[in-house]
N, C-alpha and C. Protein backbone atom coordinates (compact mmCIF):
# COMPACT_ATOMS: atom_id res chain seq x y z
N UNK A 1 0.85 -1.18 0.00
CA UNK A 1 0.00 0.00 0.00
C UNK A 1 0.90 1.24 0.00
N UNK A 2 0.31 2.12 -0.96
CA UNK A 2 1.12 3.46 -0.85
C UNK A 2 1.21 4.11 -0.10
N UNK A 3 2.45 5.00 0.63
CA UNK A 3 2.66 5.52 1.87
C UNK A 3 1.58 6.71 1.76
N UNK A 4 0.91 7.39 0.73
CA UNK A 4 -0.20 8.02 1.10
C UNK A 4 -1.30 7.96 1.66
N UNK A 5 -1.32 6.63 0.82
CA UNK A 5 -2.89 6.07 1.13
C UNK A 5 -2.97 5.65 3.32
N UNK A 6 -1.87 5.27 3.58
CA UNK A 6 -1.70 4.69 4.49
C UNK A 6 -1.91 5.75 5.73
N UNK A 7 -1.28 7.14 5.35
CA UNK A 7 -1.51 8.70 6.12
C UNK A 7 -3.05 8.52 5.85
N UNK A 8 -3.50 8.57 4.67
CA UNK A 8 -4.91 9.07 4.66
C UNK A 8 -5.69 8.77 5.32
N UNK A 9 -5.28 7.15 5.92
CA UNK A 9 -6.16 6.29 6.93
C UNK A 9 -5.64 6.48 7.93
N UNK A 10 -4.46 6.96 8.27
CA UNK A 10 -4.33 7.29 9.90
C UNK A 10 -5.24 8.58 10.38
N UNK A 11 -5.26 9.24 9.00
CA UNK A 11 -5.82 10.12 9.50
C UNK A 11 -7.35 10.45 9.89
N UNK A 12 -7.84 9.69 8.77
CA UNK A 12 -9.53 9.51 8.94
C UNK A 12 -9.78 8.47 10.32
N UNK A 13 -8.79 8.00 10.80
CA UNK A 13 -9.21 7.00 11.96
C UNK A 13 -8.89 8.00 13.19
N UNK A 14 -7.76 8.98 13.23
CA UNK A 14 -7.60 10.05 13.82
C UNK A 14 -8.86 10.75 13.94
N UNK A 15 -9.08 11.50 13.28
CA UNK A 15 -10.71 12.28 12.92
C UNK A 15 -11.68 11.52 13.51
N UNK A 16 -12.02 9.99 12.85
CA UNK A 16 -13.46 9.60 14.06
C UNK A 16 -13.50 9.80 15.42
N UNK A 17 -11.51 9.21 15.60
CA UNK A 17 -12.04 9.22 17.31
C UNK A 17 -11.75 10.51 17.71
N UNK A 18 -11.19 11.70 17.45
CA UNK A 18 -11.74 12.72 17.91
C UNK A 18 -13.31 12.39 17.94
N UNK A 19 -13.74 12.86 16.83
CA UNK A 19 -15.54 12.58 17.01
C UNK A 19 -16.25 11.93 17.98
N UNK A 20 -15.48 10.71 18.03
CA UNK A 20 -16.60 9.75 18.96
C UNK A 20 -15.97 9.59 20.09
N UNK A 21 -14.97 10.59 20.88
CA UNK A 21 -14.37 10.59 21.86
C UNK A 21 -15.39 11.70 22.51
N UNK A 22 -15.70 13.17 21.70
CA UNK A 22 -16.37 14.11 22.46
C UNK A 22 -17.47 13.76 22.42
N UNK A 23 -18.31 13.74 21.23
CA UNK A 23 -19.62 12.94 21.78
C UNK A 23 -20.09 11.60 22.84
N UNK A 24 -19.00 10.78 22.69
CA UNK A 24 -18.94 9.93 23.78
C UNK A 24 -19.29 10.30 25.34
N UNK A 25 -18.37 11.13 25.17
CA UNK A 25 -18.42 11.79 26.95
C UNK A 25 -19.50 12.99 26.94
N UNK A 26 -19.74 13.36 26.20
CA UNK A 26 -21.51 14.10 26.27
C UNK A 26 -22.09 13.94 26.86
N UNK A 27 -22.50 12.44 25.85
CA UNK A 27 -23.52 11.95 26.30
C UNK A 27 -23.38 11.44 27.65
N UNK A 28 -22.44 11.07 28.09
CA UNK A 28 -22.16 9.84 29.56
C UNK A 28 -22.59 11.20 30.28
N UNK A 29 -21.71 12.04 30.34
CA UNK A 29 -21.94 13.16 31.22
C UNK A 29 -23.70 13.56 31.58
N UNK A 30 -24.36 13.71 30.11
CA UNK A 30 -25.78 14.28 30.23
C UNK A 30 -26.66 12.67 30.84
N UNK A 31 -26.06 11.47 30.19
CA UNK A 31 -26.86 10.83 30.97
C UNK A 31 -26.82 10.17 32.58
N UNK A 32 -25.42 10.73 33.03
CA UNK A 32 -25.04 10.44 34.63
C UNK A 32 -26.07 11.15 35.03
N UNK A 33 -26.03 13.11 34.48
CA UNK A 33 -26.93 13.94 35.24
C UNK A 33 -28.39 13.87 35.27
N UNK A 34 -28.84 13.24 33.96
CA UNK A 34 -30.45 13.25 33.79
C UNK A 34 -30.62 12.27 34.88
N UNK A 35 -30.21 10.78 34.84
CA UNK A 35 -30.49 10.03 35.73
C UNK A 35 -30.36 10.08 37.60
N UNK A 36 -29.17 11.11 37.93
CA UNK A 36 -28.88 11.48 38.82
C UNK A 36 -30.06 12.31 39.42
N UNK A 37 -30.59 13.42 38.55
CA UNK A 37 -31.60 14.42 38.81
C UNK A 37 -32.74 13.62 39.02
N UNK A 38 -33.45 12.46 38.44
CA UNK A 38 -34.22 12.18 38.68
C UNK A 38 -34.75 10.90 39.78
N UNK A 39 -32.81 10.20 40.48
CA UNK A 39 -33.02 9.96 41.37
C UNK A 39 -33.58 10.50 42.40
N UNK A 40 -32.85 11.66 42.43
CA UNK A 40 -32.37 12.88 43.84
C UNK A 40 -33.83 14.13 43.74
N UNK A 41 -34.12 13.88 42.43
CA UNK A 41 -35.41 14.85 42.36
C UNK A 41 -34.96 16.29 42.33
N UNK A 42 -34.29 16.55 41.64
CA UNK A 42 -33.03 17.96 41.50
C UNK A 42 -33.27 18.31 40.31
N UNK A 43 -34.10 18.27 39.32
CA UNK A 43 -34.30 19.01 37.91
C UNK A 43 -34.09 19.81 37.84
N UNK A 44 -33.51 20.80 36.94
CA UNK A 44 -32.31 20.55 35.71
C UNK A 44 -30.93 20.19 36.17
N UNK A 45 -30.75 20.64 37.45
CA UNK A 45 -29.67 20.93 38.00
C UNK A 45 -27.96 20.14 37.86
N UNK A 46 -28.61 19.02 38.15
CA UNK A 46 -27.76 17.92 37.75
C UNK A 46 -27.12 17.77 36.54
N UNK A 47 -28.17 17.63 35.84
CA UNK A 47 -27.86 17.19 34.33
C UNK A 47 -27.40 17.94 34.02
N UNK A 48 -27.13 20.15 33.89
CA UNK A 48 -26.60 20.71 33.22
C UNK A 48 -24.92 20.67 34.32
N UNK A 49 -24.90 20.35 35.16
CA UNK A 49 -23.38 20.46 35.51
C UNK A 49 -22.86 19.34 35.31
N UNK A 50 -23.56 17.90 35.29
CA UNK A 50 -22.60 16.58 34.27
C UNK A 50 -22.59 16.88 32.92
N UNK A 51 -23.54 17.55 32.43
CA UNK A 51 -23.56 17.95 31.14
C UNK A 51 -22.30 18.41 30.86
N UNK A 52 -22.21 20.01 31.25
CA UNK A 52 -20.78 20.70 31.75
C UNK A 52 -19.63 20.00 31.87
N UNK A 53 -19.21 18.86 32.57
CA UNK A 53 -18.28 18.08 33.14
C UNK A 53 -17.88 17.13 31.74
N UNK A 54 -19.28 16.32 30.70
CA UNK A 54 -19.07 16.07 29.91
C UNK A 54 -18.20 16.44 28.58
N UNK A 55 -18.75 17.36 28.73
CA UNK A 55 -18.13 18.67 27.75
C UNK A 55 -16.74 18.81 27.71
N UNK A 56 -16.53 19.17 28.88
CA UNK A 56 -15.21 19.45 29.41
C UNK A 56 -14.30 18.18 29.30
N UNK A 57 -14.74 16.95 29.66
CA UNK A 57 -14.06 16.04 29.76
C UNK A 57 -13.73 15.63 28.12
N UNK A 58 -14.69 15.60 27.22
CA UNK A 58 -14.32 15.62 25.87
C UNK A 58 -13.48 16.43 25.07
N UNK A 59 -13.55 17.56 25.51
CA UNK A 59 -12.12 18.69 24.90
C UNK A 59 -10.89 18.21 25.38
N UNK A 60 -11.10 17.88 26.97
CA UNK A 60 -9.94 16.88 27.76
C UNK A 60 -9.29 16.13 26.67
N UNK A 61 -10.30 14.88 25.94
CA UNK A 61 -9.83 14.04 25.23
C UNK A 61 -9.29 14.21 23.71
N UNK A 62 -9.93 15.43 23.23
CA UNK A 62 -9.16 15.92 22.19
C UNK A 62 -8.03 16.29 22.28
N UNK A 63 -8.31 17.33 23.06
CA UNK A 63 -6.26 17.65 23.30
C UNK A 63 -5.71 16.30 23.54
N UNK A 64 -5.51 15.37 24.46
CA UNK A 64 -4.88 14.43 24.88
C UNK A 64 -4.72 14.04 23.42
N UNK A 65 -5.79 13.21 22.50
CA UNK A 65 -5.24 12.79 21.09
C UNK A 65 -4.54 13.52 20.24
N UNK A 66 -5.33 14.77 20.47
CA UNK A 66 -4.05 15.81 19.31
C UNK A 66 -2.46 15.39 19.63
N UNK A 67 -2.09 15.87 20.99
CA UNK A 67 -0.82 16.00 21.30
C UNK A 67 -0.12 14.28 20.82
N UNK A 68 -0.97 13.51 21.53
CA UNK A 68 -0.37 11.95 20.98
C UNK A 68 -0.67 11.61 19.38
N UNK A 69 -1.58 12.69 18.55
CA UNK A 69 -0.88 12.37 17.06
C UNK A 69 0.00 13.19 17.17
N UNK A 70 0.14 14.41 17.43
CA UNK A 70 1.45 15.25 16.80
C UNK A 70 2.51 15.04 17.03
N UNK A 71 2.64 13.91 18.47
CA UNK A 71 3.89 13.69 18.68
C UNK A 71 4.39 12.37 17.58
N UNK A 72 3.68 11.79 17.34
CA UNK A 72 3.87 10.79 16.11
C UNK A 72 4.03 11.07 15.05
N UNK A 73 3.32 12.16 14.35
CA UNK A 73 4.08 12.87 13.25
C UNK A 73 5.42 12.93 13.55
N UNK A 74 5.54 13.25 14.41
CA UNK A 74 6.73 14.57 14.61
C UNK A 74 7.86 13.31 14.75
N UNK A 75 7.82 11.73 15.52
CA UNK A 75 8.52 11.03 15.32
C UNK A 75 8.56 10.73 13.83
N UNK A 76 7.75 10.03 13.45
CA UNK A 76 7.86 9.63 12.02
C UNK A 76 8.62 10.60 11.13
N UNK A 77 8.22 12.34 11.17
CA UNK A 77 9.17 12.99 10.18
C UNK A 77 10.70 12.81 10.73
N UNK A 78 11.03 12.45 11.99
CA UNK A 78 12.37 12.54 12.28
C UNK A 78 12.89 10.69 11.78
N UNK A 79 11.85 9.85 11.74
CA UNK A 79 12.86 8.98 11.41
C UNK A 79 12.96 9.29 10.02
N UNK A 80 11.81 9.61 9.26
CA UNK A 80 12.22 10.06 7.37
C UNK A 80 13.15 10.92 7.11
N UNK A 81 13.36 11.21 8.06
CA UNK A 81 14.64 12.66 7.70
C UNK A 81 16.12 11.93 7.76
N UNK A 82 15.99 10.85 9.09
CA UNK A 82 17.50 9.87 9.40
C UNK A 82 17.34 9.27 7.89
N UNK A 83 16.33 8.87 7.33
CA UNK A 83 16.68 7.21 6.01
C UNK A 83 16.93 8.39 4.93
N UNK A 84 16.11 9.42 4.88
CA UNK A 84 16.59 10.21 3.47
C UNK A 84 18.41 10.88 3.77
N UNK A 85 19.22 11.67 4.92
CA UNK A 85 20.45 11.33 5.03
C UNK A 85 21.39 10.25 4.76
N UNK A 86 21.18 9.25 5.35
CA UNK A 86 22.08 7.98 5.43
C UNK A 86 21.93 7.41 4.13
């Protein structure tokens, strides 16, 4: 397989799980709080600060993946740089 094609798919697999990393934790977040609120009998209250927490925890997880692709780029261009020298 061509070394393009092979980026193209790191990258589109990069891209989902961003995607389904923040929506992931959304939802967990909004559904800890809906269910929480309607244990405790606390409407809206709950749900918009797990909501909140959700949120937050999903940007959490973007950055965390960004930085662990970029640091992989950033290896990979340094080993292409050693094989194109030597």
């Amino acid at each position: 397989m061509p070394e393009d094609k092979r980026q193209l798919f790191r990258t589109l697999g990069f891209m989902s799980s961003v995607g389904i990393s923040m929506v992931a934790a959304t939802f967990i977040g909004l559904a800890m709080g809906y269910y929480l609120d309607r244990w405790l009998e606390t409407t809206p209250w709950l749900t918009l600060i797990f909501l909140g927490f959700g949120i937050i925890s999903g940007f959490r997880n973007i950055y965390i993946l960004t930085e662990r692709e970029l640091r992989r780029q950033q290896r990979d261009e340094e080993g292409q740089d050693g094989n194109t020298r030597g």
